[in-house]
N, C-alpha and C. Protein backbone atom coordinates (compact mmCIF):
# COMPACT_ATOMS: atom_id res chain seq x y z
N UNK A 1 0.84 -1.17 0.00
CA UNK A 1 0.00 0.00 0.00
C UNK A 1 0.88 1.23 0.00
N UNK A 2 0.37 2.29 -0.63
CA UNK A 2 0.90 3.56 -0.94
C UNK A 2 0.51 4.55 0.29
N UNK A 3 1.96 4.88 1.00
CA UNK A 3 1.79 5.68 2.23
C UNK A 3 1.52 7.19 1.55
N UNK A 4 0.26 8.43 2.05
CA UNK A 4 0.76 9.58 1.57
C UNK A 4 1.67 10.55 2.19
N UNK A 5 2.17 11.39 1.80
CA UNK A 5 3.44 12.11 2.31
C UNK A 5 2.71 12.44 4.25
N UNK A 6 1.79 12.65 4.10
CA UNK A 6 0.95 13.13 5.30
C UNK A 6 1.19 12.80 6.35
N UNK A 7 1.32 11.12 6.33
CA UNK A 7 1.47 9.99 6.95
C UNK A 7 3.15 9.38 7.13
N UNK A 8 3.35 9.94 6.06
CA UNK A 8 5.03 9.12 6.19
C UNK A 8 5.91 9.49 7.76
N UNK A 9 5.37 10.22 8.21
CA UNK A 9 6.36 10.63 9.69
C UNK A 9 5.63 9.64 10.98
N UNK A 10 4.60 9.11 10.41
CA UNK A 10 4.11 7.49 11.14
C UNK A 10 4.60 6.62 10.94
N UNK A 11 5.13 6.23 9.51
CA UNK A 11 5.84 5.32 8.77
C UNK A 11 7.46 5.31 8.92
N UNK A 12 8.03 6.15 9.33
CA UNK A 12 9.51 6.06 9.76
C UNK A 12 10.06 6.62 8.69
N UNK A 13 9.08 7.05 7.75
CA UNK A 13 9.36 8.06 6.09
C UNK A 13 9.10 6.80 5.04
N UNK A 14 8.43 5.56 5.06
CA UNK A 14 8.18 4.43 4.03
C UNK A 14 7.19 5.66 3.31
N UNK A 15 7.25 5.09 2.12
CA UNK A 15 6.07 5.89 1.11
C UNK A 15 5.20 4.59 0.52
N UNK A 16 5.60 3.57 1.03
CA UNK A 16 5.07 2.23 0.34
C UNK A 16 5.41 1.24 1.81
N UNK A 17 4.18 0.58 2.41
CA UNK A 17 4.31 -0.85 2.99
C UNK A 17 3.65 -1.99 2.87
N UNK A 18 3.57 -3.30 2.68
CA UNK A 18 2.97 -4.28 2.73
C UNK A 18 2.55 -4.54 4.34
N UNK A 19 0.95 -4.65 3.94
CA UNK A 19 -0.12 -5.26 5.19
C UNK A 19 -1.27 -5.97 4.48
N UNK A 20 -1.36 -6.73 5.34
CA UNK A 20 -2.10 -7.41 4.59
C UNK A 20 -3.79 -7.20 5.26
N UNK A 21 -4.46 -8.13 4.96
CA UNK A 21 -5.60 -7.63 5.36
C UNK A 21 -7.18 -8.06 4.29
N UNK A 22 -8.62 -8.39 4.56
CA UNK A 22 -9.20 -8.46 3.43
C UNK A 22 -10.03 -7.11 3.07
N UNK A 23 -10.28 -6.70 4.06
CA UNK A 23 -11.02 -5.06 3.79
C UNK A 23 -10.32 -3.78 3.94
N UNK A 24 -10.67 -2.87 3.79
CA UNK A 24 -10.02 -1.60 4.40
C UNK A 24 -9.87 -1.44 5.78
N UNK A 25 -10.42 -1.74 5.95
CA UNK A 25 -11.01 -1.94 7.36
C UNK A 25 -9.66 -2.63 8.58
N UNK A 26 -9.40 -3.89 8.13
CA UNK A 26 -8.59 -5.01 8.67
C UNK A 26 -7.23 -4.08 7.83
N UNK A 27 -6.75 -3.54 6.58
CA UNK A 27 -5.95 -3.12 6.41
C UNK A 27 -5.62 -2.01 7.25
N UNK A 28 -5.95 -1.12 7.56
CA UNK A 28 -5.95 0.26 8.45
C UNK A 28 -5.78 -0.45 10.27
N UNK A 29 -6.31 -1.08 10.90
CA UNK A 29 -6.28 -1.76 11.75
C UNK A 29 -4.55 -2.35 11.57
N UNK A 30 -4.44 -3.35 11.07
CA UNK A 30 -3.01 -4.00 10.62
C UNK A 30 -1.55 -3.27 10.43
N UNK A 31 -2.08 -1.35 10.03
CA UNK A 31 -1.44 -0.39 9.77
C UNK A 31 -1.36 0.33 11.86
N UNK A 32 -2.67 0.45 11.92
CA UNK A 32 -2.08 0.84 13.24
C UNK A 32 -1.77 0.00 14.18
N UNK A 33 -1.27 -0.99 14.06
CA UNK A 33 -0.33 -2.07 14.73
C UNK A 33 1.06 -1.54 14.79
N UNK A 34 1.31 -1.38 13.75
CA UNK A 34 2.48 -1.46 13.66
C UNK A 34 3.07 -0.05 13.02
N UNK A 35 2.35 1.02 12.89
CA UNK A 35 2.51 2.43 12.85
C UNK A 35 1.44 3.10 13.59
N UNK A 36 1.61 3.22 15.18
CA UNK A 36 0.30 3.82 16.20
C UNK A 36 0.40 5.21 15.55
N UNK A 37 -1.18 5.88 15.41
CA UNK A 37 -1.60 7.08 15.18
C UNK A 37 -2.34 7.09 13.62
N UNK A 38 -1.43 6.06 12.78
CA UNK A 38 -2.40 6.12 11.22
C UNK A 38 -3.81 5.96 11.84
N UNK A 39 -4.72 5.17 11.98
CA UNK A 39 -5.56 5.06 12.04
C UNK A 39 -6.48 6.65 12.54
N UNK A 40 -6.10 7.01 13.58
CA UNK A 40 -6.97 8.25 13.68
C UNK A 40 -7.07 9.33 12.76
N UNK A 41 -5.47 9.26 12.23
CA UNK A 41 -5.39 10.13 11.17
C UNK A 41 -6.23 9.57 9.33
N UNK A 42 -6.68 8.62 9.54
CA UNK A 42 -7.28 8.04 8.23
C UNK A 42 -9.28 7.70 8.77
N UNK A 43 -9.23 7.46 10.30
CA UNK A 43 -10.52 6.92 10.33
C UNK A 43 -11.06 7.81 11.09
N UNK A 44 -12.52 8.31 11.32
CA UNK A 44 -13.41 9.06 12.16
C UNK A 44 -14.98 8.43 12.40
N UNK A 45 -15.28 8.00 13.61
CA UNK A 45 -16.18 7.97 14.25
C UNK A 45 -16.52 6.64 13.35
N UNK A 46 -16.24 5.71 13.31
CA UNK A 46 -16.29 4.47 12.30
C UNK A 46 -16.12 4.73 11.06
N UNK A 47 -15.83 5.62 10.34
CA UNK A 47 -16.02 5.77 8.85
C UNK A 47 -14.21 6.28 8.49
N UNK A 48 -14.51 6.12 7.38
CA UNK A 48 -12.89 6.87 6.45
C UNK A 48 -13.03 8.23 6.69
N UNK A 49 -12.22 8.96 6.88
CA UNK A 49 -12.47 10.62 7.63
C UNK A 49 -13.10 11.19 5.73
N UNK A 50 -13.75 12.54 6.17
CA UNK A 50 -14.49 12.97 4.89
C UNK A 50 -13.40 13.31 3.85
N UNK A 51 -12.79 14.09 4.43
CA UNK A 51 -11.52 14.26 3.29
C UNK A 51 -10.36 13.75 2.68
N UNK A 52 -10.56 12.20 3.01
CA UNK A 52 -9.63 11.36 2.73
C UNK A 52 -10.65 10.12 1.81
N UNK A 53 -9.84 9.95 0.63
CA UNK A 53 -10.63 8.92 -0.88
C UNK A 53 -9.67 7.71 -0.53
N UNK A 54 -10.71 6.56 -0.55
CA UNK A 54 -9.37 5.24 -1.18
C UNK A 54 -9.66 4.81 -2.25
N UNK A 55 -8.50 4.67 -2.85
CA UNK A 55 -8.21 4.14 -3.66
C UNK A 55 -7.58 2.83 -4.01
N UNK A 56 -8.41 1.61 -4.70
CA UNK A 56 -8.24 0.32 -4.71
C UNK A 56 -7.83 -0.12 -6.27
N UNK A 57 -6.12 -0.40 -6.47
CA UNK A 57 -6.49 -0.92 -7.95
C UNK A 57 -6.60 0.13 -8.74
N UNK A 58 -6.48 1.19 -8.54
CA UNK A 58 -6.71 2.34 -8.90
C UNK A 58 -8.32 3.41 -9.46
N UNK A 59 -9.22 2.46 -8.60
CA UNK A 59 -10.31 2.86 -8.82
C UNK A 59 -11.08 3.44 -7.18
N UNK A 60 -11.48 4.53 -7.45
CA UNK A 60 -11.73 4.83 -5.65
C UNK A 60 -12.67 4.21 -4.92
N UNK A 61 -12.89 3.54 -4.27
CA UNK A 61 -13.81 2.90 -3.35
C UNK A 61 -15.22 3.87 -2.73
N UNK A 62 -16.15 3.72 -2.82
CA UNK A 62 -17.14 3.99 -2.11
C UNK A 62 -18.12 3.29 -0.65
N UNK A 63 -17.28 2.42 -0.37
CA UNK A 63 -17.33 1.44 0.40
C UNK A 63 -16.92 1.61 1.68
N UNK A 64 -15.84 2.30 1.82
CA UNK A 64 -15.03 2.85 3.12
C UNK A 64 -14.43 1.19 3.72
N UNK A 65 -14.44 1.64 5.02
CA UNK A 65 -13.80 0.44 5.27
C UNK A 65 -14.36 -0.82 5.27
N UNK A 66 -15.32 -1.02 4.58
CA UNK A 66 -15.72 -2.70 4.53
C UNK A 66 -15.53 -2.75 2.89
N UNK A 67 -15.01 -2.59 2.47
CA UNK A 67 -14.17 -2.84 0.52
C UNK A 67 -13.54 -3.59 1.13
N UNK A 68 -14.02 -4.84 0.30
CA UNK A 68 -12.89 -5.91 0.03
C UNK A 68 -11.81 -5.39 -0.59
N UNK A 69 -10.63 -5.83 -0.18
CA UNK A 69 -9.13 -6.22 -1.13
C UNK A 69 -8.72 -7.12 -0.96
N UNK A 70 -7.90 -7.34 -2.27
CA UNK A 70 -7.29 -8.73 -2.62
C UNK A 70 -6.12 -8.80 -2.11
N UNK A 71 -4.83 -9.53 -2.14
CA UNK A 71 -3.82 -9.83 -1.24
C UNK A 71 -2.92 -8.73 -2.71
N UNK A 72 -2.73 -8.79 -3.51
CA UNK A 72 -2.33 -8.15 -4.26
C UNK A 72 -3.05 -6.72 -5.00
N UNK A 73 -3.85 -6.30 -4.10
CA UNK A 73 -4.10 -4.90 -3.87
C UNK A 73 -3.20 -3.87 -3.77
N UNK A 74 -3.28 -2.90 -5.02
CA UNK A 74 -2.64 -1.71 -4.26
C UNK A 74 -3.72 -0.49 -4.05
N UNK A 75 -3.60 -0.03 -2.55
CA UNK A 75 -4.39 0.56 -1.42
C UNK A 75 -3.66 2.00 -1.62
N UNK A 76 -4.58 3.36 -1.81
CA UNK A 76 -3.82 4.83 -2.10
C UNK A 76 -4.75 5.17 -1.21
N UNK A 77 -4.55 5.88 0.37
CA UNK A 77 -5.16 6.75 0.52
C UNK A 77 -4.60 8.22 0.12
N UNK A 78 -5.89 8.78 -0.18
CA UNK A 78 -5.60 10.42 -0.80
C UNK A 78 -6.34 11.19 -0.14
N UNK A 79 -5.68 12.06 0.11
CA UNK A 79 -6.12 13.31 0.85
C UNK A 79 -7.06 14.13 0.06
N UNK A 80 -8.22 14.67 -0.05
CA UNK A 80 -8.70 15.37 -0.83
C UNK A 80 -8.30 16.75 -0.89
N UNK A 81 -8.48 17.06 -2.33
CA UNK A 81 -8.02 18.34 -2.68
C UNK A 81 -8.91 19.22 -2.75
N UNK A 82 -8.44 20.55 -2.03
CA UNK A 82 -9.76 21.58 -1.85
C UNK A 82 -8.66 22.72 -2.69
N UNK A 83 -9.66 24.12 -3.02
CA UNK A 83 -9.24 24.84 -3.31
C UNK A 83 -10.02 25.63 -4.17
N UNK A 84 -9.70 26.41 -5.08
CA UNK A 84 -11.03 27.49 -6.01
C UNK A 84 -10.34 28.91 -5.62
N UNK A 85 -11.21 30.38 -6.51
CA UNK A 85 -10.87 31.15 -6.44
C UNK A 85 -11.91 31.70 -4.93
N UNK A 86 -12.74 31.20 -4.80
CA UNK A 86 -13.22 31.25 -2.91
C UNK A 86 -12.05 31.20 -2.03
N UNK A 87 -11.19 30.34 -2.53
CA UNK A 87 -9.85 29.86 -1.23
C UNK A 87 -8.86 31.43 -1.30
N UNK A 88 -8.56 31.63 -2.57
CA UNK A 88 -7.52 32.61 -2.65
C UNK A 88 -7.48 33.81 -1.43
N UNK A 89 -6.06 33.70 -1.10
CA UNK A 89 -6.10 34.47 0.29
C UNK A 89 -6.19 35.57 0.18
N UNK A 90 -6.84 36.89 0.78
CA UNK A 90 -6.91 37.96 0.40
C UNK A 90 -5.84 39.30 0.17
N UNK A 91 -4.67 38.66 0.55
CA UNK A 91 -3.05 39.05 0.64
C UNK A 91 -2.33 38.71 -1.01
N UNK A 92 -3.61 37.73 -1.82
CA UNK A 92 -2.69 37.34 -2.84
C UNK A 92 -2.83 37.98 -4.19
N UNK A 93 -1.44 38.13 -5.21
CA UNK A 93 -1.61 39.22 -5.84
C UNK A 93 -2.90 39.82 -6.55
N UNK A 94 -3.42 40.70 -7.39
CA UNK A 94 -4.74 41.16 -7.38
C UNK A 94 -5.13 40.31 -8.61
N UNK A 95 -4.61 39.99 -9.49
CA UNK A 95 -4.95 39.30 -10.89
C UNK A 95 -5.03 38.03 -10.27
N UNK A 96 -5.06 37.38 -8.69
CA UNK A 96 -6.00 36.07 -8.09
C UNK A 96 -7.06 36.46 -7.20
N UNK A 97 -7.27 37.85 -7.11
CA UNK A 97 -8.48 37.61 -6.63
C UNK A 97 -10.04 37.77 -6.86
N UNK A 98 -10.62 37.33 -6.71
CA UNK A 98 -12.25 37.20 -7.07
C UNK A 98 -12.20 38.55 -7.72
N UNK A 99 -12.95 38.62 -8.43
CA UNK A 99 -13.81 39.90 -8.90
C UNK A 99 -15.18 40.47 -8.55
């Protein structure tokens, strides 16, 4: 599974580890075994936190943590990307900001 940069200071800096596991679920669990803190940082109140997508195989899951995976799964969590000309800070040069 594909660590994101987010996470790598849980990981000892791996950007990639093998866990095994059949769901997301048992994978993330298996992850905070043996890297304490992923899990809070990936799961909320039973669910995959809102701003974080998985990605299975390279197709994103809608399933959260009960998606099956296969033993030869590759697992991406991704951070979701926010942003727009709403975000632009009001400090930033004038040709970015809203009109």
């Amino acid at each position: 599974m594909w660590i994101p940069s987010l996470l790598q200071s849980l990981t000892d800096g791996a950007d990639k580890v093998l866990v095994s596991g059949a769901t997301v679920g048992e994978i993330i669990e298996n992850l905070e075994a043996r890297f304490p803190g992923v899990k809070d940082r990936l799961v909320q109140g039973g669910e995959i936190r809102p701003h974080i997508a998985v990605a299975i195989d390279g197709d994103v899951s809608p399933e959260g943590l009960e998606q099956d995976v296969q033993e030869s799964s590759e697992i991406h969590f991704i951070p979701a990307l926010s942003g727009g000309i709403d975000d632009v800070p009001t400090h930033a040069p004038p040709q970015l900001l809203p009109h």
